[in-house]
C-alpha atoms as a PDB file:
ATOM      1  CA  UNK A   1      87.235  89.176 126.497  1.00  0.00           C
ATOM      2  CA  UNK A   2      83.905  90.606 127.772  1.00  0.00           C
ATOM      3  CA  UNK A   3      84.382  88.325 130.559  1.00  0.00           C
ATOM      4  CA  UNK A   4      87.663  89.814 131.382  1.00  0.00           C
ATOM      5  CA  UNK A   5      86.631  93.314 131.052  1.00  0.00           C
ATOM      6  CA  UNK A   6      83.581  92.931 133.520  1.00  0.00           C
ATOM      7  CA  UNK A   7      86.445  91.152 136.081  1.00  0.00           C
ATOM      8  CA  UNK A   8      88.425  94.276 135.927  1.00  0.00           C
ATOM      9  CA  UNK A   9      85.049  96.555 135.810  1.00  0.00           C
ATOM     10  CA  UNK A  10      84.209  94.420 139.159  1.00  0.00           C
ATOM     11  CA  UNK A  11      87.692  94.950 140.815  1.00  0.00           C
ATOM     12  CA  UNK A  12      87.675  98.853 139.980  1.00  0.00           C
ATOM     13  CA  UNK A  13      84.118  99.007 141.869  1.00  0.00           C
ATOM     14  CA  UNK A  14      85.146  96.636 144.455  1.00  0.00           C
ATOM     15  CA  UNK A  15      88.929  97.880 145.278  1.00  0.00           C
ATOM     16  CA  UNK A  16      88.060 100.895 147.449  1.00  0.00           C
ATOM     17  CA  UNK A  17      85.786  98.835 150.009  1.00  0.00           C
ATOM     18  CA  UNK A  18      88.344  96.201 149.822  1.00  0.00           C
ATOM     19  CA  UNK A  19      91.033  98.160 151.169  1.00  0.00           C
ATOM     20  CA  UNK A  20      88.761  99.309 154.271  1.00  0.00           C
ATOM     21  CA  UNK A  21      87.030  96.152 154.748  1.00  0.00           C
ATOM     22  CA  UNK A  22      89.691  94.731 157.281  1.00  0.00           C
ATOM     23  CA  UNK A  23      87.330  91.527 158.044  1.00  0.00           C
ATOM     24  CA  UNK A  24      88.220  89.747 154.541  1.00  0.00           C
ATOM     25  CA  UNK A  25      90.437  86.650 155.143  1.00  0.00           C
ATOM     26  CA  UNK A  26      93.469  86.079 153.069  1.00  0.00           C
ATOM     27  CA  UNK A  27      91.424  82.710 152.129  1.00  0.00           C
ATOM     28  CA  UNK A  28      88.949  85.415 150.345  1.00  0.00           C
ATOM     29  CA  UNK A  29      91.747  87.018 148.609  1.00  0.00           C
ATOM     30  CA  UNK A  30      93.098  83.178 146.975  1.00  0.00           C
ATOM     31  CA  UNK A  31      89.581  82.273 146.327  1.00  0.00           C
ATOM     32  CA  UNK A  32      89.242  85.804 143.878  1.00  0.00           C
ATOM     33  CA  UNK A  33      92.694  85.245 142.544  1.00  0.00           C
ATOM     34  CA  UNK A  34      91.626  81.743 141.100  1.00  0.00           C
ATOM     35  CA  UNK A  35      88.574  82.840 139.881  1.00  0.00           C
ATOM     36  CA  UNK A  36      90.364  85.304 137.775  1.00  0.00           C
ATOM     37  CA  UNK A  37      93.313  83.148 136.850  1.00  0.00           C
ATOM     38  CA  UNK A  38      90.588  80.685 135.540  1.00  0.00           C
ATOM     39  CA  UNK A  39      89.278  83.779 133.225  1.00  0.00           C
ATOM     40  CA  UNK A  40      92.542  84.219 132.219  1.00  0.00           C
ATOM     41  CA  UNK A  41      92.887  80.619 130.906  1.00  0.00           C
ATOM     42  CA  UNK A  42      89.843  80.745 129.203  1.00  0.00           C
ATOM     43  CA  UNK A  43      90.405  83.684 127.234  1.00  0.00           C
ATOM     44  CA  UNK A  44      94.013  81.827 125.994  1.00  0.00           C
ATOM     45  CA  UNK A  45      92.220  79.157 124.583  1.00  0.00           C
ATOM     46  CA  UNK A  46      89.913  80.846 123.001  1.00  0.00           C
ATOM     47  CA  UNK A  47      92.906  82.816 121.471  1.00  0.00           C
ATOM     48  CA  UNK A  48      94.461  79.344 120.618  1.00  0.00           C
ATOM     49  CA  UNK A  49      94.402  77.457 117.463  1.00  0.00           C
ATOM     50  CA  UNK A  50      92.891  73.813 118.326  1.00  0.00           C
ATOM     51  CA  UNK A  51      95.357  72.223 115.263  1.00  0.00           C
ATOM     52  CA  UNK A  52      97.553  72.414 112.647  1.00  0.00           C
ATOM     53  CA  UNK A  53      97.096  74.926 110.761  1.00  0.00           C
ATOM     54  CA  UNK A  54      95.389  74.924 106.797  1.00  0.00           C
ATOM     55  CA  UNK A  55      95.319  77.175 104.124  1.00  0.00           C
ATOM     56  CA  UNK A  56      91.636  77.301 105.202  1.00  0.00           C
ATOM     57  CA  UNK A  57      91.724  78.037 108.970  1.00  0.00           C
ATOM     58  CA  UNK A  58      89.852  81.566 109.689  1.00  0.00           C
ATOM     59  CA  UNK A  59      90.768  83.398 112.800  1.00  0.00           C
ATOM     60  CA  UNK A  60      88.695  85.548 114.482  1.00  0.00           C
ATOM     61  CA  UNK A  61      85.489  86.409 116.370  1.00  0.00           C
ATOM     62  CA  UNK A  62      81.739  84.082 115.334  1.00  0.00           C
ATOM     63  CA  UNK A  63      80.742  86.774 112.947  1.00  0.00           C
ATOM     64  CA  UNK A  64      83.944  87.490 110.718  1.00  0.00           C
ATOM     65  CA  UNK A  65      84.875  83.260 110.615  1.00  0.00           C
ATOM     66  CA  UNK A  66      80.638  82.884 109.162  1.00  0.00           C
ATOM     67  CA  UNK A  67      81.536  85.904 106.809  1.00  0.00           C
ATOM     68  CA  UNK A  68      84.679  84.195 105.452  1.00  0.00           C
ATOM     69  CA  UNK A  69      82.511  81.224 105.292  1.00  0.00           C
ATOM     70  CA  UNK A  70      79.877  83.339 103.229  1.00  0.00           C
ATOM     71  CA  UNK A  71      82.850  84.436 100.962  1.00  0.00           C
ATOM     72  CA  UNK A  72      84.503  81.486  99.981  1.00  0.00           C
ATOM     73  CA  UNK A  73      80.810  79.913  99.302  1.00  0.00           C
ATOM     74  CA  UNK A  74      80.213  82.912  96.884  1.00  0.00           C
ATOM     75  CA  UNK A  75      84.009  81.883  95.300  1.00  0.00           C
ATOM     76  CA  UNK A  76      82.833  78.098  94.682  1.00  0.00           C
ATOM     77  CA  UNK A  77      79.716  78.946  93.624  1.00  0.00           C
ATOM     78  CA  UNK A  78      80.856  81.486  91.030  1.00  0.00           C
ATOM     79  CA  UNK A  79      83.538  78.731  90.086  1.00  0.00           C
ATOM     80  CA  UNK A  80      80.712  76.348  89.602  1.00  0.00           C
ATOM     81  CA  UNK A  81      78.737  78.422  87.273  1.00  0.00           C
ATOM     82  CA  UNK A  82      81.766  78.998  85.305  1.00  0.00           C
ATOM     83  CA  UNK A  83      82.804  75.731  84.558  1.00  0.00           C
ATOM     84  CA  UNK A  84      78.820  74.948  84.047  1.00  0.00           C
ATOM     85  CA  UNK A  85      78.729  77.426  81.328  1.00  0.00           C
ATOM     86  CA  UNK A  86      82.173  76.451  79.681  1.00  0.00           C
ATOM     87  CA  UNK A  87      80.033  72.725  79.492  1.00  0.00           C
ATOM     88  CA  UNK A  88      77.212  74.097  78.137  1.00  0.00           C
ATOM     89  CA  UNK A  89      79.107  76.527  75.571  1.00  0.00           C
ATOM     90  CA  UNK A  90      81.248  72.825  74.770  1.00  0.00           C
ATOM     91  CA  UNK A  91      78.123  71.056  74.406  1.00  0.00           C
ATOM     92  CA  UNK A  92      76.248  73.561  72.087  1.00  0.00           C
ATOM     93  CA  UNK A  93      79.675  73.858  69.953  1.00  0.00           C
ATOM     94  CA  UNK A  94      80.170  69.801  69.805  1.00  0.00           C
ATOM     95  CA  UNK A  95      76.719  69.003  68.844  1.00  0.00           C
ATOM     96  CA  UNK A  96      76.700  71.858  65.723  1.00  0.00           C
ATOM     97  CA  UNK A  97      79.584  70.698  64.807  1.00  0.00           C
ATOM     98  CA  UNK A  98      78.703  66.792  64.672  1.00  0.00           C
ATOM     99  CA  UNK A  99      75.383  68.119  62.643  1.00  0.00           C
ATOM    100  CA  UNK A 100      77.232  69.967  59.911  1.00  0.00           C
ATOM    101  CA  UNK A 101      79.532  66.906  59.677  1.00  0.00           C
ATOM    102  CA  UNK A 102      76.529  64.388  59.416  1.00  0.00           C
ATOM    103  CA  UNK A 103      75.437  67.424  56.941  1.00  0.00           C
ATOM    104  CA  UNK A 104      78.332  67.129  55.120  1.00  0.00           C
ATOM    105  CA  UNK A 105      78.955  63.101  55.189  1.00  0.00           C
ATOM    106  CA  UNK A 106      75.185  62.960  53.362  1.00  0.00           C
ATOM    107  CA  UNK A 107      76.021  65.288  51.222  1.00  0.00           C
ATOM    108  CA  UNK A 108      78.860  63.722  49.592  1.00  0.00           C
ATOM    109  CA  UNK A 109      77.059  60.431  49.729  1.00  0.00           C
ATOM    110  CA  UNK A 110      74.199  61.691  47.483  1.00  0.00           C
ATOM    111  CA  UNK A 111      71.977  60.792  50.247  1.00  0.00           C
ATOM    112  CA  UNK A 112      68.654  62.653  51.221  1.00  0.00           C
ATOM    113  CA  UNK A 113      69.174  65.637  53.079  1.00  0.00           C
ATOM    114  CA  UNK A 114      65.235  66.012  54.154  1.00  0.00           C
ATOM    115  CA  UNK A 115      65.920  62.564  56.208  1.00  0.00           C
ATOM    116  CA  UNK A 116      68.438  64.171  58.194  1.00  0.00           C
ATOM    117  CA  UNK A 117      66.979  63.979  62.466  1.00  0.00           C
ATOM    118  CA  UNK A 118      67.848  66.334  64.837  1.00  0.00           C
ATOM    119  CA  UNK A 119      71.439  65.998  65.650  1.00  0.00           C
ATOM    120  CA  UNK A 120      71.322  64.381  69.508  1.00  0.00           C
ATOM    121  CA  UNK A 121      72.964  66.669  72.022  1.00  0.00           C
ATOM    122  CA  UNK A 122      76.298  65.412  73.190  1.00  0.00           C
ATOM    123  CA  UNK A 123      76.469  63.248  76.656  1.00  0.00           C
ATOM    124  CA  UNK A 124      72.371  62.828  76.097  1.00  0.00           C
ATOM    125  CA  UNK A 125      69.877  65.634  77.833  1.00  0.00           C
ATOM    126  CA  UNK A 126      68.510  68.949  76.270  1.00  0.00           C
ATOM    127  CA  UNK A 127      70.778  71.321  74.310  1.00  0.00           C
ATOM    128  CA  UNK A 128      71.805  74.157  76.403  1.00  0.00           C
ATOM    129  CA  UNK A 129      69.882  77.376  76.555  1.00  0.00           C
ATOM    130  CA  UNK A 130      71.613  80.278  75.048  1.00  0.00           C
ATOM    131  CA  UNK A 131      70.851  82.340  78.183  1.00  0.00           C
ATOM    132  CA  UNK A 132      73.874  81.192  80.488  1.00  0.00           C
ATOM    133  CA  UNK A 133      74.528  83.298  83.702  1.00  0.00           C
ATOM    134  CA  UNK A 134      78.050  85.355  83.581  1.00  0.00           C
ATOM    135  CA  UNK A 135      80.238  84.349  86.434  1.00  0.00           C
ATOM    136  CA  UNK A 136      81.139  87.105  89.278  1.00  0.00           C
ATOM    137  CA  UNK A 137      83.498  90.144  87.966  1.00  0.00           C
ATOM    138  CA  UNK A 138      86.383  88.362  90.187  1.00  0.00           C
ATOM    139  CA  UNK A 139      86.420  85.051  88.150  1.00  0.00           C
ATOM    140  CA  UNK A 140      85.696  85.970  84.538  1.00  0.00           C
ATOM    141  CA  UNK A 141      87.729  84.505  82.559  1.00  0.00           C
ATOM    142  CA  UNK A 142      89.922  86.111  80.218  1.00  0.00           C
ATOM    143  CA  UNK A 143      89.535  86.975  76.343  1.00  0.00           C
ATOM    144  CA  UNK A 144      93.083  85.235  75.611  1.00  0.00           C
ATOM    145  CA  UNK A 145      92.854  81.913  74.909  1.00  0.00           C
ATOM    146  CA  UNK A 146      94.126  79.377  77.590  1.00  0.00           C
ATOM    147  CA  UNK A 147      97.193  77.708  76.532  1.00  0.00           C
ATOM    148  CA  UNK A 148      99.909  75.100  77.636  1.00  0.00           C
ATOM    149  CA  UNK A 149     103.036  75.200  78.973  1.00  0.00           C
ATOM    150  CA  UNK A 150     105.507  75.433  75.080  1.00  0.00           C
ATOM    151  CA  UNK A 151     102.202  75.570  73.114  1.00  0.00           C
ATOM    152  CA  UNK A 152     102.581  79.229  72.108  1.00  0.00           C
ATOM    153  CA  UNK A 153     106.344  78.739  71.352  1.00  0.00           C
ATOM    154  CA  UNK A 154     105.474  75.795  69.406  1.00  0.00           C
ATOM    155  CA  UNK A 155     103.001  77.468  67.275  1.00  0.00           C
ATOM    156  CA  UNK A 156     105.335  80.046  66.687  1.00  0.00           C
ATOM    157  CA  UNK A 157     108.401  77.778  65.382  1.00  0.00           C
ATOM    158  CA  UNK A 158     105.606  76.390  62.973  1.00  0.00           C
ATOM    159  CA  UNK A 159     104.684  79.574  61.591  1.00  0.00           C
ATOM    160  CA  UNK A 160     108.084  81.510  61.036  1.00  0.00           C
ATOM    161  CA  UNK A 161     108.688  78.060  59.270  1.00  0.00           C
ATOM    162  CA  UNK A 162     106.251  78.866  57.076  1.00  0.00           C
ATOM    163  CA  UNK A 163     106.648  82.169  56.332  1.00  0.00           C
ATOM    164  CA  UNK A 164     110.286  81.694  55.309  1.00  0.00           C
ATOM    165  CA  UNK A 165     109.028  79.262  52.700  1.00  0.00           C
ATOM    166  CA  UNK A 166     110.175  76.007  54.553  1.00  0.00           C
ATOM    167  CA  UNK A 167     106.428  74.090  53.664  1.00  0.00           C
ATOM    168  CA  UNK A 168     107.994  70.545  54.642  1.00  0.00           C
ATOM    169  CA  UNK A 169     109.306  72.154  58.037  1.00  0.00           C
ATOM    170  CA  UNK A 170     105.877  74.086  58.396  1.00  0.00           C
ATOM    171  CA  UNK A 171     103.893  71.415  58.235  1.00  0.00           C
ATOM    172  CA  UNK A 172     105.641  68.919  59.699  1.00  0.00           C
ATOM    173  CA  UNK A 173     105.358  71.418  62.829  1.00  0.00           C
ATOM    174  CA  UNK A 174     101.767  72.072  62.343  1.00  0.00           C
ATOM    175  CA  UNK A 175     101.236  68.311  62.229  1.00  0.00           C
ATOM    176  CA  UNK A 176     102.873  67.986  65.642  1.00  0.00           C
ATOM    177  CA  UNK A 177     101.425  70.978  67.381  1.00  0.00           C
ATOM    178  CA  UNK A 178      98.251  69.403  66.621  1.00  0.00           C
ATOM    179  CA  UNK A 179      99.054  65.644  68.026  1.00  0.00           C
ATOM    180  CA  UNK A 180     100.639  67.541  70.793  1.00  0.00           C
ATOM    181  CA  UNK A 181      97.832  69.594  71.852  1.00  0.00           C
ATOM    182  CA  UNK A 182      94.479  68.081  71.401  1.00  0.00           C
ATOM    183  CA  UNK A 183      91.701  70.566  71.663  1.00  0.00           C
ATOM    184  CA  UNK A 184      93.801  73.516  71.511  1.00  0.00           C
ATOM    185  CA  UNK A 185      92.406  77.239  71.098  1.00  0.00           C
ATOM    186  CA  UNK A 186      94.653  77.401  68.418  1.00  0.00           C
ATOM    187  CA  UNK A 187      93.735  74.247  66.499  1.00  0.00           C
ATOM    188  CA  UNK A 188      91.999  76.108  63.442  1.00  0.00           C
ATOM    189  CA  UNK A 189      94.350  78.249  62.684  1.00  0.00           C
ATOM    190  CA  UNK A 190      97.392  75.208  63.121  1.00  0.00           C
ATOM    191  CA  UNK A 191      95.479  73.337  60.309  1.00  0.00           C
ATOM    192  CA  UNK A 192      94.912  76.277  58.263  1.00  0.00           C
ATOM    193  CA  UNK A 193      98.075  77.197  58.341  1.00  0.00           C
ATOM    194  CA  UNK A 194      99.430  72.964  57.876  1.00  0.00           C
ATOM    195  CA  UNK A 195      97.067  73.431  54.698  1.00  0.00           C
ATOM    196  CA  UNK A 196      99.115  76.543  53.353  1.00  0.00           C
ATOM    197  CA  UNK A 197     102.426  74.535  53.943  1.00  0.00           C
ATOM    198  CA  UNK A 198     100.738  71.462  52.082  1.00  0.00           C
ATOM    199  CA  UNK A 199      99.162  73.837  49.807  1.00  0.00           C
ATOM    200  CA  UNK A 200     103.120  75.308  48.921  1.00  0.00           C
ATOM    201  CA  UNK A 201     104.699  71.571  48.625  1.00  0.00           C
ATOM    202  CA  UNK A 202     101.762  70.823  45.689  1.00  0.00           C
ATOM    203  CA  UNK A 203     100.023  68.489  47.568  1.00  0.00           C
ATOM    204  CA  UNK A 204      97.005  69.565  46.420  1.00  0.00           C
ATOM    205  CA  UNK A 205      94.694  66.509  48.534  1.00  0.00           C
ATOM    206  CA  UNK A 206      96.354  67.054  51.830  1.00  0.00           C
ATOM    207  CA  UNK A 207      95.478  70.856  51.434  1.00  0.00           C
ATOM    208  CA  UNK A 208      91.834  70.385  51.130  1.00  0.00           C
ATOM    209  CA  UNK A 209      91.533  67.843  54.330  1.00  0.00           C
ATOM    210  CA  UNK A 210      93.854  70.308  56.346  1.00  0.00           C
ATOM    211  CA  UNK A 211      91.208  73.090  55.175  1.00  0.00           C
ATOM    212  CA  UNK A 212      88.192  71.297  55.385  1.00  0.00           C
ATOM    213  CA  UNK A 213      89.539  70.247  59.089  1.00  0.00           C
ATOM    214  CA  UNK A 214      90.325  74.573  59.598  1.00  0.00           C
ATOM    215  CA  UNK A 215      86.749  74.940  59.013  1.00  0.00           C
ATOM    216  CA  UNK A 216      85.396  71.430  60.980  1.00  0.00           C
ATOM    217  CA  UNK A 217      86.767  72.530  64.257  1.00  0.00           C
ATOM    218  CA  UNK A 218      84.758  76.618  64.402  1.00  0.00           C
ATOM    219  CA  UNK A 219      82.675  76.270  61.286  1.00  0.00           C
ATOM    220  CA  UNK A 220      81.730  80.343  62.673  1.00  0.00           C
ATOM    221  CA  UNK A 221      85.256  81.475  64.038  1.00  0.00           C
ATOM    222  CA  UNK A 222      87.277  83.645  62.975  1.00  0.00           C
ATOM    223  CA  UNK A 223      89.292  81.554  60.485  1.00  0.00           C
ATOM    224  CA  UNK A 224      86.545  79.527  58.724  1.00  0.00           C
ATOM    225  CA  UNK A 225      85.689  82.319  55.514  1.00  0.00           C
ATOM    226  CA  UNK A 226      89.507  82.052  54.985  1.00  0.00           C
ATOM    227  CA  UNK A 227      89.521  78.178  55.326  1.00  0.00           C
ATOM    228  CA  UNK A 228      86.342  77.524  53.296  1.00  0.00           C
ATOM    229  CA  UNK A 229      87.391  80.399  50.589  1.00  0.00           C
ATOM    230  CA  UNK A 230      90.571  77.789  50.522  1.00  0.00           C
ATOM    231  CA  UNK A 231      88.976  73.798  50.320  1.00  0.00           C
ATOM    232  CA  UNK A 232      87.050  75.295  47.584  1.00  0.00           C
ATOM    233  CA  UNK A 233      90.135  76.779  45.925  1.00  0.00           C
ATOM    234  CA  UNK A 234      91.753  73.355  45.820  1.00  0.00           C
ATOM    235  CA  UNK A 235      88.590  71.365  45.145  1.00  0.00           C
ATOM    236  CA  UNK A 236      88.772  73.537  41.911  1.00  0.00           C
ATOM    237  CA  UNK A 237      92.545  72.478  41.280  1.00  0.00           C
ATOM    238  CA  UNK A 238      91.574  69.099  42.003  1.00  0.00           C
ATOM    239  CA  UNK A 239      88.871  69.320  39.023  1.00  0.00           C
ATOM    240  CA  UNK A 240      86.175  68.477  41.497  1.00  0.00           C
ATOM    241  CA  UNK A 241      84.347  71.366  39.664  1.00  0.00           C
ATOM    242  CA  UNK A 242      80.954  71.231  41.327  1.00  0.00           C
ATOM    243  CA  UNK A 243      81.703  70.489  44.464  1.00  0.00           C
ATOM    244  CA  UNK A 244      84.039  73.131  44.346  1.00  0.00           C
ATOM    245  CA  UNK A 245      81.182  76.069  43.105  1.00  0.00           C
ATOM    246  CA  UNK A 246      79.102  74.555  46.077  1.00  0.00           C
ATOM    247  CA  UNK A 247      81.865  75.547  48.284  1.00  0.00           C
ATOM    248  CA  UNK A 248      82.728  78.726  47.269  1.00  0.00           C
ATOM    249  CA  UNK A 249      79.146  79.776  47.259  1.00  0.00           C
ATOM    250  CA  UNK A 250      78.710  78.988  50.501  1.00  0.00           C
ATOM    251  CA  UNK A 251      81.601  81.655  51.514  1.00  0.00           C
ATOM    252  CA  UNK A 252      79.308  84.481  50.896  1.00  0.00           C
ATOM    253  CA  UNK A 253      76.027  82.569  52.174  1.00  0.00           C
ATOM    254  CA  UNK A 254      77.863  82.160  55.651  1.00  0.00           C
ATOM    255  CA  UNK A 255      79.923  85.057  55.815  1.00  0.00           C
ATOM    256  CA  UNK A 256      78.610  88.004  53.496  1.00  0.00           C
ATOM    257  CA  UNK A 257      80.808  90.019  55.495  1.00  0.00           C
ATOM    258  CA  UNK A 258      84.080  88.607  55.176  1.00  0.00           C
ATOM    259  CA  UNK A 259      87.247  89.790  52.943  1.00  0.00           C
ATOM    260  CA  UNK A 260      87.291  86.277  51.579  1.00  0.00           C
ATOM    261  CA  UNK A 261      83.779  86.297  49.683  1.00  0.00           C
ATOM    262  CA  UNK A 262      85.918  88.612  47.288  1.00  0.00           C
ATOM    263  CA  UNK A 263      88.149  85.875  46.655  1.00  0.00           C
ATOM    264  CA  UNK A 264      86.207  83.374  46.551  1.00  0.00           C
ATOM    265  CA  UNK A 265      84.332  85.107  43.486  1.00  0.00           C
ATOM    266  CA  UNK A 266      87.266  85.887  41.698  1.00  0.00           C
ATOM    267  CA  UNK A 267      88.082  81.937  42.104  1.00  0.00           C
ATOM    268  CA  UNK A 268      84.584  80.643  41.132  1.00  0.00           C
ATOM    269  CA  UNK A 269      85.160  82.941  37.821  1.00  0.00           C
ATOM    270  CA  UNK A 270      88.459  80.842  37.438  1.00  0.00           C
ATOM    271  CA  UNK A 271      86.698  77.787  37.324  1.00  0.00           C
ATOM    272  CA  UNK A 272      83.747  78.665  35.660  1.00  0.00           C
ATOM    273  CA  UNK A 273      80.850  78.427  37.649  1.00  0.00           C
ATOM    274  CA  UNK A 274      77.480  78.962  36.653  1.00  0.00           C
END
């Protein structure tokens, strides 16, 4: 364009002597006519695309294609550190989780706690630093948890099952929302909730693995006071007496805080512990 601009600059400057200079051949006048039909058909290309286009392709002068370069560099990086955080955050979660179960597994066994190693971090390496760096404003994620396609609807046809009283609906429900989805955001409260169906058909066993599997999955999230208050509730019913004071202690070591410590008192006076 600058090229075309100084043509016209150079014709403005050059017109009036080239209308008294009566010497210039009409070879002259072909010879400046190419030249600037030449300039012409460089500045089309340049306006050109040179393919098909991509959802990619950036138009424009040098400076504003590097600077949607620069932008889309800043996207994937900020994706990057997002989904390195989310590994880390699964990492830390995994490995406390596989410790409290090892925990928990010794426990039972009447083995020796003080033998117990350091639970090894999941996929090998050092356990992730708490400090993680908070992806750019435009990608943080949001607070609601991320869920499939039917999973919410699901979930919901399980749990007004449950609170009309149908348990053997509920938890047949619960049972295949979990097989269904894996790993889901919702998988506490599904088997807290399969445990309260379970729980109101009298089986008293399957209630305390559905609990014990509430609190397994986020021994700290929001549902694991309720679900621990609960697998110590039935351990009680199921005359496992100690380990059932054990667990209801624990309620109020781990969550001093919570409206279930209250119950869980109230059902360690049922049962009589010390």
């Amino acid at each position: 364009m600058r090229r075309f601009l100084l043509s016209v600059a150079v014709l403005a400057l050059t017109g009036p002597a080239f209308a008294q200079d009566r010497t210039q051949t009409l070879a002259d006048i072909r010879q400046e006519l190419t030249v600037l039909n030449v300039e012409i058909q460089n500045l089309k290309r340049e306006l050109s695309t040179t393919g098909a286009p991509t959802t990619q392709t950036v138009s424009g002068s040098v400076l504003s294609r590097v600077d949607a370069i620069e932008a889309q560099m800043v996207r994937l990086t900020s994706q990057t550190e997002e989904l390195q955080n989310r590994i880390d955050r699964v990492v830390a979660d995994g490995t406390n989780r596989v410790g409290d179960l090892e925990f928990r597994l010794v426990e039972l066994e009447g083995g020796d706690l003080s033998k117990l190693g350091q639970t090894s971090t999941l996929g090998g390496g050092a356990m992730p630093t708490a400090t993680l760096v908070a992806p750019a404003a435009e990608t943080q994620p949001s607070t609601a948890p991320e869920l499939a396609v039917g999973e919410q609807s699901d979930f919901g046809r399980a749990s007004e099952a449950l609170a009309s009283g149908d348990f053997q609906g509920a938890a047949n429900k619960f049972t295949a929302f979990l097989e269904a989805y894996p790993g889901s955001p919702l998988t506490a409260e599904a088997q807290l909730k399969r445990g309260e169906a379970l729980e109101g058909m009298i089986d008293r066993t399957g209630a305390a693995r559905a609990y014990l599997e509430a609190f397994s999955v986020a021994p700290s999230g929001d549902f694991a006071p309720e679900a621990l208050y609960r697998l110590g509730n039935m351990l009680g019913q199921l005359n496992q007496t100690q380990e059932a004071c054990v667990t209801l202690t624990e309620v109020g070591m781990r969550f001093p805080t919570s409206p279930a410590v209250q119950k869980a008192e109230e059902a360690r006076a049922r049962i009589g512990c010390q």
